[in-house]
Structure formats: structure tokens, C-alpha cells
Protein backbone atom coordinates (compact mmCIF):
# COMPACT_ATOMS: atom_id res chain seq x y z
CA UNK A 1 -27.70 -9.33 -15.95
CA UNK A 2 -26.09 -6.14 -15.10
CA UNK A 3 -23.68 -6.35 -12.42
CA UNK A 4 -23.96 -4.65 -8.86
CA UNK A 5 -20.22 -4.20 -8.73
CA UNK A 6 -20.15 -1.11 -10.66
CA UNK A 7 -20.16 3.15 -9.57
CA UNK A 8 -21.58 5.83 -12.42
CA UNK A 9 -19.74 8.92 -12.04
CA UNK A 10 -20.05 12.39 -13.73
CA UNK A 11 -16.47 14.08 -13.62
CA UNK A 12 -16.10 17.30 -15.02
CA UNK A 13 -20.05 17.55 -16.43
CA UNK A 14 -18.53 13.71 -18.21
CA UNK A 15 -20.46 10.76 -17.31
CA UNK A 16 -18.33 7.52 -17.13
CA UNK A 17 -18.78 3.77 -15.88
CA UNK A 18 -16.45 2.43 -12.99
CA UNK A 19 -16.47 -1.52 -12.62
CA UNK A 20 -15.99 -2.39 -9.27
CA UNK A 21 -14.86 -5.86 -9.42
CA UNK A 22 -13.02 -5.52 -12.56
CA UNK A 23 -11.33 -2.32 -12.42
CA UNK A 24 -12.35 -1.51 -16.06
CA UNK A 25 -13.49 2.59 -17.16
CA UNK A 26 -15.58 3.37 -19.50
CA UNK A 27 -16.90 6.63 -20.36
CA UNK A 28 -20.19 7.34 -21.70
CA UNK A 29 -21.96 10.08 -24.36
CA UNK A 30 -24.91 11.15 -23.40
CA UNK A 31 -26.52 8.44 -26.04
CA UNK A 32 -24.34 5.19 -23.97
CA UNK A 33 -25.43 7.17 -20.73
CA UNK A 34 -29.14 7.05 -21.61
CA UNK A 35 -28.91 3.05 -22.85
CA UNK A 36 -27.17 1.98 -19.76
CA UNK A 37 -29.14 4.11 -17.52
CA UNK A 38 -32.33 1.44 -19.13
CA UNK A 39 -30.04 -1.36 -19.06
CA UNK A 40 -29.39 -1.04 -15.15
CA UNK A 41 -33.46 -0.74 -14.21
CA UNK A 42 -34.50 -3.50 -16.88
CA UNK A 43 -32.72 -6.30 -17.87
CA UNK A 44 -34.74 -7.22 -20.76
CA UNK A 45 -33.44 -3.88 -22.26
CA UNK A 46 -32.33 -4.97 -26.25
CA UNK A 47 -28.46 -4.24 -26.81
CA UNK A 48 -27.09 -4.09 -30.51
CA UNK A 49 -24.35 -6.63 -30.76
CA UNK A 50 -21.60 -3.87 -30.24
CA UNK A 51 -22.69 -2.83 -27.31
CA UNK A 52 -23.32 -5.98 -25.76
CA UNK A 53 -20.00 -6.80 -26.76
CA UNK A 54 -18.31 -3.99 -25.47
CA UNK A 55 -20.52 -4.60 -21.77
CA UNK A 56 -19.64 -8.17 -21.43
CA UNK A 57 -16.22 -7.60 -22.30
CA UNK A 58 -15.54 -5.15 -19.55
CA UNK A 59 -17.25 -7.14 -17.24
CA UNK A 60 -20.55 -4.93 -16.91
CA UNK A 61 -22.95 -7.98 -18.70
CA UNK A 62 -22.36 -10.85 -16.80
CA UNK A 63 -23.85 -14.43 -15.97
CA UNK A 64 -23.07 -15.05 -12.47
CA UNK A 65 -22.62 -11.61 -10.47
CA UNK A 66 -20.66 -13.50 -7.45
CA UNK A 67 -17.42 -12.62 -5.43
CA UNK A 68 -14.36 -14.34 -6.60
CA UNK A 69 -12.66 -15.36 -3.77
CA UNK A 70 -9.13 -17.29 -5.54
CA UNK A 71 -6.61 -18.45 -3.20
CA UNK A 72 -3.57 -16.10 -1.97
CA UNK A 73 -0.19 -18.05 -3.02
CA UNK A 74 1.87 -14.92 -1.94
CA UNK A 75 3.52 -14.60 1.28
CA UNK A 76 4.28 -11.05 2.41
CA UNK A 77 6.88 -10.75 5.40
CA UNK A 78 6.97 -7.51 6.79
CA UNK A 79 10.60 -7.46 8.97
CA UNK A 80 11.19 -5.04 12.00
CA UNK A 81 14.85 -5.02 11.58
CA UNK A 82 15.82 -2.61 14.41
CA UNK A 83 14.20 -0.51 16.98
CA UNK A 84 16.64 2.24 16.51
CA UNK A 85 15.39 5.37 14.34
CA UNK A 86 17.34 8.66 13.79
CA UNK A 87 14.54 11.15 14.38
CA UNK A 88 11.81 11.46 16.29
CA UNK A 89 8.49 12.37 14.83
CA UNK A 90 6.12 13.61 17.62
CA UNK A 91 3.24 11.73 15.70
CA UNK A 92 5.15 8.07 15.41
CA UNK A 93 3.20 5.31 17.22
CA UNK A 94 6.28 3.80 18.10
CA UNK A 95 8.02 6.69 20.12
CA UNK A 96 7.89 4.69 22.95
CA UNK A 97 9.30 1.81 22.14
CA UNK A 98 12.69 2.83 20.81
CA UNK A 99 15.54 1.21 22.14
CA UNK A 100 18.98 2.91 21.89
CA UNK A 101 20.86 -0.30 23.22
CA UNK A 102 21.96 -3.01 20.77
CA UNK A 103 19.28 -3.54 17.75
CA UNK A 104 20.14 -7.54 18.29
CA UNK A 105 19.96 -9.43 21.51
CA UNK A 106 19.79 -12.76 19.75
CA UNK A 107 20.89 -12.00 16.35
CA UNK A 108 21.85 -15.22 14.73
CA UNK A 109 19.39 -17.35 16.54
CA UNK A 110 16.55 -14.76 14.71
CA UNK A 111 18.85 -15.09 11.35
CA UNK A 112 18.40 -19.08 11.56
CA UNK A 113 14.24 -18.85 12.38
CA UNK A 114 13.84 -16.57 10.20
CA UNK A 115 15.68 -18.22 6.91
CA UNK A 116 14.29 -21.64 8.46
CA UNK A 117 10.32 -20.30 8.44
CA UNK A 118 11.17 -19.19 4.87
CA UNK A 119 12.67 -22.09 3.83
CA UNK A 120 9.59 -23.70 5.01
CA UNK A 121 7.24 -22.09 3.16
CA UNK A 122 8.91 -21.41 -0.12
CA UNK A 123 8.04 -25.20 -0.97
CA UNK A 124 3.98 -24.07 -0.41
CA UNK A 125 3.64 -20.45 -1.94
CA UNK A 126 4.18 -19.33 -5.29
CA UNK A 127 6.05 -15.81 -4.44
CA UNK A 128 7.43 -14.09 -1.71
CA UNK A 129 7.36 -10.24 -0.44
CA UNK A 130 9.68 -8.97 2.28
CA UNK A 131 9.05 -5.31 3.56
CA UNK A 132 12.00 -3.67 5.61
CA UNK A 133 10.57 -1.89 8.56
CA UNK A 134 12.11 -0.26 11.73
CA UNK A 135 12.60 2.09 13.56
CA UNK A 136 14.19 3.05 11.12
CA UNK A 137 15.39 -0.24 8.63
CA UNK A 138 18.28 1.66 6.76
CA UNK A 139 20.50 1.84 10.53
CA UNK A 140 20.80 -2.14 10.36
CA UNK A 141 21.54 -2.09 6.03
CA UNK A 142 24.02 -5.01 6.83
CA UNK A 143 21.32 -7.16 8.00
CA UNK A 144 18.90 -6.14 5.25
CA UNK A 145 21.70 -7.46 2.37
CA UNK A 146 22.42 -10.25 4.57
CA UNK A 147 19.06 -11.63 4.68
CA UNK A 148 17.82 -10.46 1.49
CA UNK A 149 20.68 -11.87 -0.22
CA UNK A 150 20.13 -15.45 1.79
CA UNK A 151 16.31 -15.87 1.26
CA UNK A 152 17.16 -15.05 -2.76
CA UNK A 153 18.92 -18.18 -2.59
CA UNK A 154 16.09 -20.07 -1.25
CA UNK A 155 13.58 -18.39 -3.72
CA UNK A 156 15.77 -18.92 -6.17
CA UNK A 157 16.37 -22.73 -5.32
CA UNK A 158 12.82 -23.15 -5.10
CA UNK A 159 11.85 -21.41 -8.35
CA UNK A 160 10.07 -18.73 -6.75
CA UNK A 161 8.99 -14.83 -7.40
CA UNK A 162 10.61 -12.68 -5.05
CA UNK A 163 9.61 -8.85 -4.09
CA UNK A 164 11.47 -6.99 -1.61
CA UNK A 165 10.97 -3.67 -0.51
CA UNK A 166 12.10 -0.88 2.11
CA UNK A 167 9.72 1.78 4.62
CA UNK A 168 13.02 4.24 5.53
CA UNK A 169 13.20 8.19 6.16
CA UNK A 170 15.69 8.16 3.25
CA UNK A 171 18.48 9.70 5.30
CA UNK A 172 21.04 6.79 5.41
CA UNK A 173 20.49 6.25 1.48
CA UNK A 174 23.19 7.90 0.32
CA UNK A 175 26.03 6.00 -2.43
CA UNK A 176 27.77 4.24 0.02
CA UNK A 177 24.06 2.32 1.18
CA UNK A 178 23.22 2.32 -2.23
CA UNK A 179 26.09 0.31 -3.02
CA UNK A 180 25.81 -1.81 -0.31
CA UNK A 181 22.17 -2.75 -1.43
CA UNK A 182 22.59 -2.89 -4.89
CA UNK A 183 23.00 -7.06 -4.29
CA UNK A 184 19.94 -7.51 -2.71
CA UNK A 185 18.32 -6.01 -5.56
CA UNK A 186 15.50 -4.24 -3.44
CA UNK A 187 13.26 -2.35 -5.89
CA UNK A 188 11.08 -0.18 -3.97
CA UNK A 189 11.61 2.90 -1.32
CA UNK A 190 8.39 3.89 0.24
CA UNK A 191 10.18 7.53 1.69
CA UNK A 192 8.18 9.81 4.27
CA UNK A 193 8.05 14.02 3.41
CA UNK A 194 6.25 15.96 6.36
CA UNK A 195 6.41 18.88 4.14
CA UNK A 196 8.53 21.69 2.81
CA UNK A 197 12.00 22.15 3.70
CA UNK A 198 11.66 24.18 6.63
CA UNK A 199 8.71 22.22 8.20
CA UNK A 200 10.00 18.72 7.53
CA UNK A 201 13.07 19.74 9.28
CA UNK A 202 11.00 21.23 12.26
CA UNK A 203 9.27 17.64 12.24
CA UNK A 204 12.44 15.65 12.09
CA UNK A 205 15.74 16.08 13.28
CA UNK A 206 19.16 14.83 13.06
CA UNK A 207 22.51 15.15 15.66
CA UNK A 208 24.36 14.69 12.21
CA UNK A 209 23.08 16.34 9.53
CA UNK A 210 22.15 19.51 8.83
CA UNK A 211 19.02 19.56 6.87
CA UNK A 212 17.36 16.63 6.85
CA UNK A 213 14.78 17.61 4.12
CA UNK A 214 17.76 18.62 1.38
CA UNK A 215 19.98 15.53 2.42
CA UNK A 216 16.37 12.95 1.66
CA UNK A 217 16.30 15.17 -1.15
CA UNK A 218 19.44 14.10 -2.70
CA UNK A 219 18.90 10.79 -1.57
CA UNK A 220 15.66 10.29 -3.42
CA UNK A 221 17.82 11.87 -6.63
CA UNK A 222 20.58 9.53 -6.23
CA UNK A 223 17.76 6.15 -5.76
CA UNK A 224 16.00 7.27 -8.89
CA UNK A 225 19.37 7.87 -10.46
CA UNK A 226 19.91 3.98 -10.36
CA UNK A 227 16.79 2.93 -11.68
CA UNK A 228 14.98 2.55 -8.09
CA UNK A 229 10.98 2.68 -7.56
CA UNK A 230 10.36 5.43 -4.75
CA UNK A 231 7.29 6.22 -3.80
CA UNK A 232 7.31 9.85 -1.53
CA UNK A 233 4.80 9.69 1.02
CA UNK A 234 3.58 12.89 1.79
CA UNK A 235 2.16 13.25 5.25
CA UNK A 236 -0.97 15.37 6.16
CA UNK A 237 -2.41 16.99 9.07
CA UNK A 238 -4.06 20.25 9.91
CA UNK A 239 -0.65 21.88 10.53
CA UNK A 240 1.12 21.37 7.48
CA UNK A 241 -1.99 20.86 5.04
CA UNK A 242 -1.37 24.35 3.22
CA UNK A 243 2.15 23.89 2.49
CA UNK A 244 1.62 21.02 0.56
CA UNK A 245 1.40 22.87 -2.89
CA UNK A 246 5.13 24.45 -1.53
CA UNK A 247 6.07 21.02 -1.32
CA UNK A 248 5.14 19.73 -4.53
CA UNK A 249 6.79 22.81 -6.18
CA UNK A 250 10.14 22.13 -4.77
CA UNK A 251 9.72 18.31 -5.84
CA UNK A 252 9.15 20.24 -9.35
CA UNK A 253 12.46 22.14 -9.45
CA UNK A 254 14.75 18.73 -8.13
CA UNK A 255 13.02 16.98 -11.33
CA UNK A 256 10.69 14.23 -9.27
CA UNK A 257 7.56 15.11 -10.27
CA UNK A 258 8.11 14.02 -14.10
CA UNK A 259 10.02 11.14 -13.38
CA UNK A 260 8.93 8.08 -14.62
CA UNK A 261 10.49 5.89 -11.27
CA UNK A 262 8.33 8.53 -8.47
CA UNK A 263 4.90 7.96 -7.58
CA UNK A 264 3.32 9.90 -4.79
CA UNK A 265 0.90 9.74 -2.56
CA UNK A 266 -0.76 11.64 0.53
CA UNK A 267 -1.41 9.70 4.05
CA UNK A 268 -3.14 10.92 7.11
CA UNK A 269 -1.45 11.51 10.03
CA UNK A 270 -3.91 9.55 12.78
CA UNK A 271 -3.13 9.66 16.72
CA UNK A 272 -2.37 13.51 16.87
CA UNK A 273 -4.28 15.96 18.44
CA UNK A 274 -3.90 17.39 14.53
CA UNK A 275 -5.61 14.45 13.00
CA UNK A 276 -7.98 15.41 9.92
CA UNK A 277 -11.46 13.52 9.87
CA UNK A 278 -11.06 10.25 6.66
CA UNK A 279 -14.00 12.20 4.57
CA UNK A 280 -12.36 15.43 5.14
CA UNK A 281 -8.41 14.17 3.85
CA UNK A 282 -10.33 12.81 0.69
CA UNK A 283 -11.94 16.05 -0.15
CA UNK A 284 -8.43 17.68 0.62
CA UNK A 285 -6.14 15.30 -1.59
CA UNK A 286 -8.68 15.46 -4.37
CA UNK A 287 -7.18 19.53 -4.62
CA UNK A 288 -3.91 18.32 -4.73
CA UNK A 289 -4.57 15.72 -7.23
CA UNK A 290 -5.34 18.25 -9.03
CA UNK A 291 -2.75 20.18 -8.52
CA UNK A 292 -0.67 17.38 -9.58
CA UNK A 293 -1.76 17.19 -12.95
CA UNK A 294 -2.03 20.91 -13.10
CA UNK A 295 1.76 20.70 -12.63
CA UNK A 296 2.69 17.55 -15.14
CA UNK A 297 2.29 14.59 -12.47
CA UNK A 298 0.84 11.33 -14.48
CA UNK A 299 1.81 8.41 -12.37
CA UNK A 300 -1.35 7.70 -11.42
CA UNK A 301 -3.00 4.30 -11.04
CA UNK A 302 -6.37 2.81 -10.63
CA UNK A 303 -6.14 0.25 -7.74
CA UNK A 304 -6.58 -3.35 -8.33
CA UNK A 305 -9.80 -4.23 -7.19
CA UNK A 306 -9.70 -7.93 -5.08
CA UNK A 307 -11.71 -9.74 -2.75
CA UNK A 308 -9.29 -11.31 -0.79
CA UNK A 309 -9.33 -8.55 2.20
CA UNK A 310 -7.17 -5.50 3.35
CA UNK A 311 -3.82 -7.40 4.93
CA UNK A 312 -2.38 -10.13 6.25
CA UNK A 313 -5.31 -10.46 8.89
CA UNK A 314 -7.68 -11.58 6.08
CA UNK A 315 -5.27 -13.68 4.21
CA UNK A 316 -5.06 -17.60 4.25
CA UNK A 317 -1.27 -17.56 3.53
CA UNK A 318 1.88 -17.22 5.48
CA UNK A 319 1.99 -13.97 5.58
CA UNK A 320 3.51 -12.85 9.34
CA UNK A 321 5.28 -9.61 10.83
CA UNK A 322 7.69 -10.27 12.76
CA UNK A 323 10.60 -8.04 14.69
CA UNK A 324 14.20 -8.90 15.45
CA UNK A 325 13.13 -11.24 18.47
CA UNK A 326 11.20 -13.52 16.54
CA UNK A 327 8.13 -11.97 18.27
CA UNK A 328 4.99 -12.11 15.54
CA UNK A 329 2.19 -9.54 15.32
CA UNK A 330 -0.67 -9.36 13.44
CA UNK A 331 -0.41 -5.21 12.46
CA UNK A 332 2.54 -3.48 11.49
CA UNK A 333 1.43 -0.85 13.92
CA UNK A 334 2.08 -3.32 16.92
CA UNK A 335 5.92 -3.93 16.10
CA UNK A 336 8.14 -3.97 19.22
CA UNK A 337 4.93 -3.34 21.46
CA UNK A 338 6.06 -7.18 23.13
CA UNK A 339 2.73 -6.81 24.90
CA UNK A 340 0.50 -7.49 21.45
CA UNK A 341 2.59 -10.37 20.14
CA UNK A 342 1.07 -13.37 21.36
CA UNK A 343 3.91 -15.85 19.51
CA UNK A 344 7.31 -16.25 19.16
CA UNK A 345 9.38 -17.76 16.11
CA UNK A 346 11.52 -19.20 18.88
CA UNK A 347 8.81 -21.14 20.91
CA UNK A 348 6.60 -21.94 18.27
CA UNK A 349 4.92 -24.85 17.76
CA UNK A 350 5.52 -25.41 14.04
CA UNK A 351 2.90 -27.82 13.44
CA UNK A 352 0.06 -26.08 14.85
CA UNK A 353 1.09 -22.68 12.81
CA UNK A 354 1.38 -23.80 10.12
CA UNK A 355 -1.78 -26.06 10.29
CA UNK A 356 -3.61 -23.17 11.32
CA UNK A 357 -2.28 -21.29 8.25
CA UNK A 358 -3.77 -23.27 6.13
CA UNK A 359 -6.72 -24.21 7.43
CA UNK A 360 -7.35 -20.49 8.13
CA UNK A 361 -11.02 -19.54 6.60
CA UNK A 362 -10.02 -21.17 3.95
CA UNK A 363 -13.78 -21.46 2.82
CA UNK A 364 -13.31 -17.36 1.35
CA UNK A 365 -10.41 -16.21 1.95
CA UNK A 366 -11.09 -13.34 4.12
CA UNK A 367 -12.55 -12.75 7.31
CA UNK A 368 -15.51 -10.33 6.55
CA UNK A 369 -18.32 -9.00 8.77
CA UNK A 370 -21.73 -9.76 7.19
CA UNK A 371 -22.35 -6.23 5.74
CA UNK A 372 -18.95 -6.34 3.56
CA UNK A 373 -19.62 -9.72 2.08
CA UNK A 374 -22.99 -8.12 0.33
CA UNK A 375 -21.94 -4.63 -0.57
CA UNK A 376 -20.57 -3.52 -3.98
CA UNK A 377 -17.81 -1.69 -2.53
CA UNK A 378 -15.71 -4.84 -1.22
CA UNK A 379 -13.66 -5.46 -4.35
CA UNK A 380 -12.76 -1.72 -3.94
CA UNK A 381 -12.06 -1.25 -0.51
CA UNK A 382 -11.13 -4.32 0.54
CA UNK A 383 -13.36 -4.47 4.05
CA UNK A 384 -11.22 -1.35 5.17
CA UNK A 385 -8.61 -2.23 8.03
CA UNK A 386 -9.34 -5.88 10.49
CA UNK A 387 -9.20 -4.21 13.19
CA UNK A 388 -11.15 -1.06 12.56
CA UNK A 389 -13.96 -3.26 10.19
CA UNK A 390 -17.14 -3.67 13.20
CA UNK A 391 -16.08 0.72 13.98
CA UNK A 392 -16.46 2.18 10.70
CA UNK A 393 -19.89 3.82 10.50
CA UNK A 394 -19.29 6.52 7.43
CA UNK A 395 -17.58 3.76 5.55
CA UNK A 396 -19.93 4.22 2.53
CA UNK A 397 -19.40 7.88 2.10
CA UNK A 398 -15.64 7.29 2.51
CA UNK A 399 -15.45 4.97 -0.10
CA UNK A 400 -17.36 6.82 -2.17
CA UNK A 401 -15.13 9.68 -1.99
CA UNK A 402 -12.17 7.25 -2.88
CA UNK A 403 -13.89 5.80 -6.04
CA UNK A 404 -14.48 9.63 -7.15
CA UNK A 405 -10.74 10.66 -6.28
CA UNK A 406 -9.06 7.84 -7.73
CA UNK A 407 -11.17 7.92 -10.97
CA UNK A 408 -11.29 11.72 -11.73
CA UNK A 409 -7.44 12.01 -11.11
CA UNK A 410 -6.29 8.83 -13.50
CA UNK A 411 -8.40 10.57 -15.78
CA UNK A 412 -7.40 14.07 -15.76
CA UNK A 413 -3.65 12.54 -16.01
CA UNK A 414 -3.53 9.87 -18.50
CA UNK A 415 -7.11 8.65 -19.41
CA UNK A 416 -7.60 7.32 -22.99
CA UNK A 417 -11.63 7.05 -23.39
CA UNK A 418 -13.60 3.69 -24.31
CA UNK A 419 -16.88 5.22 -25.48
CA UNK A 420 -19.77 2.40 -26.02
């Protein structure tokens, strides 16, 4: 049977075959158009061996046409090391919750339950993710290369994979952090641009420096410089969202676009009186996609498609965030909001957590409203964000518009055809 888990796209008057639940691309001439066209509305459509082959093997022919819903062994801790941030972006959701006092009330007693929960669960997961978060991460870098360099140890007494990454402004990275992180041997810099020079600088500030934009800048230079993974987030809302191609043009002339350790990627700026509608931003980022690979960008990627859900909400694994009080939330966008975290590291009953962890849904994997279960899409878009899932009413179109985005700008960049 032909499988439901699949999108046909025409890109550039070329017809091509998406897989869904695979993540396989083929591209068709108007002779493999026509054939799988037949092949899609009757089954009992005769293939030549080669193209049966070639159908099976990319997962288009299959037997069963069924989720597969394999058990998450990876625990991702995201870490809100400190309140403290040095700018303040108009649009950040946590503006309200910074705290200019000490970044650690408790500090060793959060040290010791956090190394102990980890400890814990390295002897029942098969790799571990931490993600450095904030306010602003890079203010606290001693207690980033403390713990990272103490849960190595356990990962590495344990035999286990260990990822660890950093969400920063990219202001404090300069050689003297660098230096000081170089032990912890964090790979990857997720790094926020709000646009050119003179409008990220409008959008964040500094008592201490100058220009803000140049100094991240030379930051991102130096982190590349070393061998570092940085991915530039570039920020879009209806103020800034014709000054990207500026942007991108001065990311030409410090040599990041054509370097092999940057990837970027767009986000949309939600919360703001400036906020551009999801169907909208796709329709916009699709231009500078192009634009990209008008001007020599080819780090693009075709997402891994997976059905075990969106984030740690879906998961059945001991995946947590978690700021510098011990207090756990279930959204990164709830850290140091005290009034969403319903647990504590420090008064936790152990036994029930971690019971609860693994008896969690454990029947799929994810915790899915009806309609995600049976659509196509799922292995694609993941069932979209928990806590948005039951409110999303254009989710088909959206996803739609992702498929066509992602596809049409992996090909235009780096695409080598399969032709059946």
C-alpha cells in the first residue's frame, strides 16, 4: 500500500515526493509523476521491479502504514542559571521577572539536587542534553563550567552520551569566556540578532559597551574561530521585517554566511503588539530563504520527522526545566514565573517523580489530542506546542506552508535529485 505519510509538491514548475514519516525526497519527471499519481488512487497499479524498489526503499511502498512510537532514552535538562540579563528587550516574556540581587540564594544546596537528580537518572537513560538558559546564562559562566564539568563526570562514569548547549545574547563571549568554557566542551550557541546594526542596538542595550550588535559580531567570529556550532537566530516582527536582507548582507561581509559552523534561522517575535500572524512569517521567511541561497547560504536541513511529540511535555523521559531554586516547570517560557512551578527539587518526593516518569503515557509516548494521532502531518510537526495543541485552528495550512518552505529551500541550496 501507498503510505498516507507523504506531501507531493511542485517547486519551481518541478514535481517532487516528500515522505512524511521518513524524511526521504524524491523528485519526479513528468513520466514517475504520472505512475505515482495511479499508484496513490489504485493500489493494484503494476510497478516494474525498479520502481518498486526505489518506493519501498524510501519508505513510500509499505506493509503496515502505522505510527512508530519508540521509546525516548534521552533526557534533555534545560537550566535557568540566573535571572540576571544585560539588556532588556521590550518583547522578552521574562521582563518582569528579573532580579538584580544575587543570581543564588541557595547555591550549593541547588548544585547538590541538581548533580544528585542527574546522578539518578544517568543509570536509566541512554544520553543526556543540558541547555543553558537565563536571563541571560553567560553572567553566571562559572556555574555553567562548574556543573557542566561535574555532570561529565557522571556521564562519563556511567558510559553515557552527553550534549550540552547554550541560549546567550553573545555579549559576554568574548576570549576570556571562551577560555573559561573551553573545559566544558559546550558545542552549540543558539545567539539572538534583532536586526541590523543600528536596529539591534535600538532593541538592546548595554551600560558597558558600546555597540552591542558589532561586539556579538566579533563574538560570533571568535566562537566559530574555535570550531563552535552557532546558530544566529534572527528575530522577526513587523518593525524590523524589511531590514532583514540588510542584515544578512552584513553577516556576508564578516564571512558567516559561508561558514560551514553557522546555521540560521528566522523566529517570530509573539506577545508584541508587532506580532506577525504564523501563515504570514512562513510566506515571509520563504523570501528570505531565498535570499539566502541567492547569496551562497547552504546550511540547510530537512527536519527529522518523529512521532514522539513537540517537547518535554510529550515525552516519557526525565526530561525537566528547572531554575536556580530547584523550582521545575513544564515550558521554558515559565522559568522564574514561581507561580507556574508546581514542584521543587528540594521538596520532592523522589519516589513518586520518578514513578510518574516512567509510567508517564508510556502506552505512545506522547500526549496527543485525537485529531493529531490520525493526520499525516504528525511525524512533521510534531502535534505543534502542548500547550497551544486543543487552540490551533489553521494548523493544516501552517504546516503546509512549513513542508513547502523547508523542502523548496534544501533544494534550491544543496539538493542532489533521486528520480524514479
Amino acid at each position: 500500500m501507498f503510505t498516507k505519510y507523504f506531501e507531493k509538491l511542485k517547486i519551481k514548475e518541478a514535481n517532487y515526493l516528500y515522505n512524511l514519516k521518513t524524511g526521504h525526497l524524491l523528485f519526479l519527471d513528468s513520466d514517475s509523476d504520472e505512475k505515482v499519481s495511479k499508484i496513490i488512487n489504485d493500489e493494484n497499479i503494476k510497478l516494474c521491479f525498479k520502481d518498486k524498489f526505489i518506493l519501498k526503499r524510501y519508505g513510500f511502498l509499505v506493509s503496515k502504514d502505522t505510527p512508530i512510537y519508540s521509546k525516548n532514552n534521552k533526557a534533555v535538562i534545560t537550566i535557568g542559571v540566573t535571572k540576571k540579563c544585560n539588556c532588556n528587550c521590550e518583547y522578552c516574556f521574562e521582563r518582569e521577572r528579573r532580579d538584580e540581587t544575587s543570581a543564588y540564594n541557595t547555591k550549593y544546596n541547588f548544585h547538590y539536587l541538581l548533580l544528585k537528580y542527574i546522578l539518578f537518572i544517568s543509570r536509566k537513560i541512554d544520553s543526556l542534553e543540558i541547555i543553558w538558559y537565563g536571563g541571560e546564562p553567560s553572567i553566571s559562566i562559572d556555574e555553567v563550567v562548574f556543573i557542566s564539568n561535574e555532570v561529565s563526570e557522571i556521564c562519563k562514569k556511567n558510559n553515557k552520551c552527553f550534549e550540552k548547549s547554550m541560549i546567550t545574547n553573545g555579549l559576554l563571549l568574548n576570549s576570556v569566556n571562551i577560555s573559561k568554557i573551553k573545559t566544558t566542551k559546550i558545542s552549540r550557541f543558539q545567539i539572538t540578532l534583532d536586526g541590523p546594526e543600528k536596529y539591534h542596538n535600538s532593541i538592546k542595550s548595554s551600560a558597558t559597551i558600546l555597540n552591542f550588535y558589532r561586539t556579538v559580531i566579533e563574538n560570533i567570529k571568535l566562537l566559530v574561530k574555535h570550531n563552535y556550532k552557532v546558530t544566529i537566530n534572527i528575530n522577526v516582527d513587523k518593525n524590523n521585517k524589511g531590514m532583514i536582507k540588510e542584515l544578512l548582507d552584513d553577516l556576508v561581509i564578516n564571512e558567516l554566511i559561508h561558514n560551514k559552523f553557522v546555521n540560521i534561522r528566522f523566529s517570530r517575535i509573539v506577545g508584541t503588539p508587532y506580532e506577525i500572524e504564523k501563515i504570514e512569517f512562513e510566506e515571509i521567511c520563504l523570501n528570505y530563504d531565498n535570499y539566502l541561497i541567492e547569496i551562497g547560504y547552504k546550511n540547510f536541513e530537512l527536519r527529522s520527522p518523529s512521532f514522539e511529540g513537540y517537547c518535554q511535555l510529550d515525552y516519557n523521559n526525565f526530561s525537566i526545566t528547572v531554575d536556580n531554586q530547584g523550582n521545575l516547570y513544564t515550558c521554558i517560557e515559565e522559568v522564574f514565573d514561581e507561580t507556574k512551578s508546581k514542584e521543587n527539587l528540594e521538596h520532592l518526593d523522589w519516589g513518586k517523580f520518578i514513578e510518574d516518569k516512567m509510567n508517564y503515557n508510556s502506552s505512545s509516548n506522547v500526549n496527543l489530542i485525537g485529531k493529531c494521532t490520525a493526520c499525516k502531518y504528525l511525524p512533521f510537526c510534531r502535534g505543534m506546542c502542548p500547550l497551544m495543541r486543543n487552540q490551533e485552528n489553521e494548523c493544516i495550512e501552517l504546516v503546509q506552508k512549513q513542508i513547502y518552505r523547508e523542502v523548496s529551500r534544501y533544494i534550491g541550496a544543496r539538493y542532489e535529485k533521486d528520480i524514479i
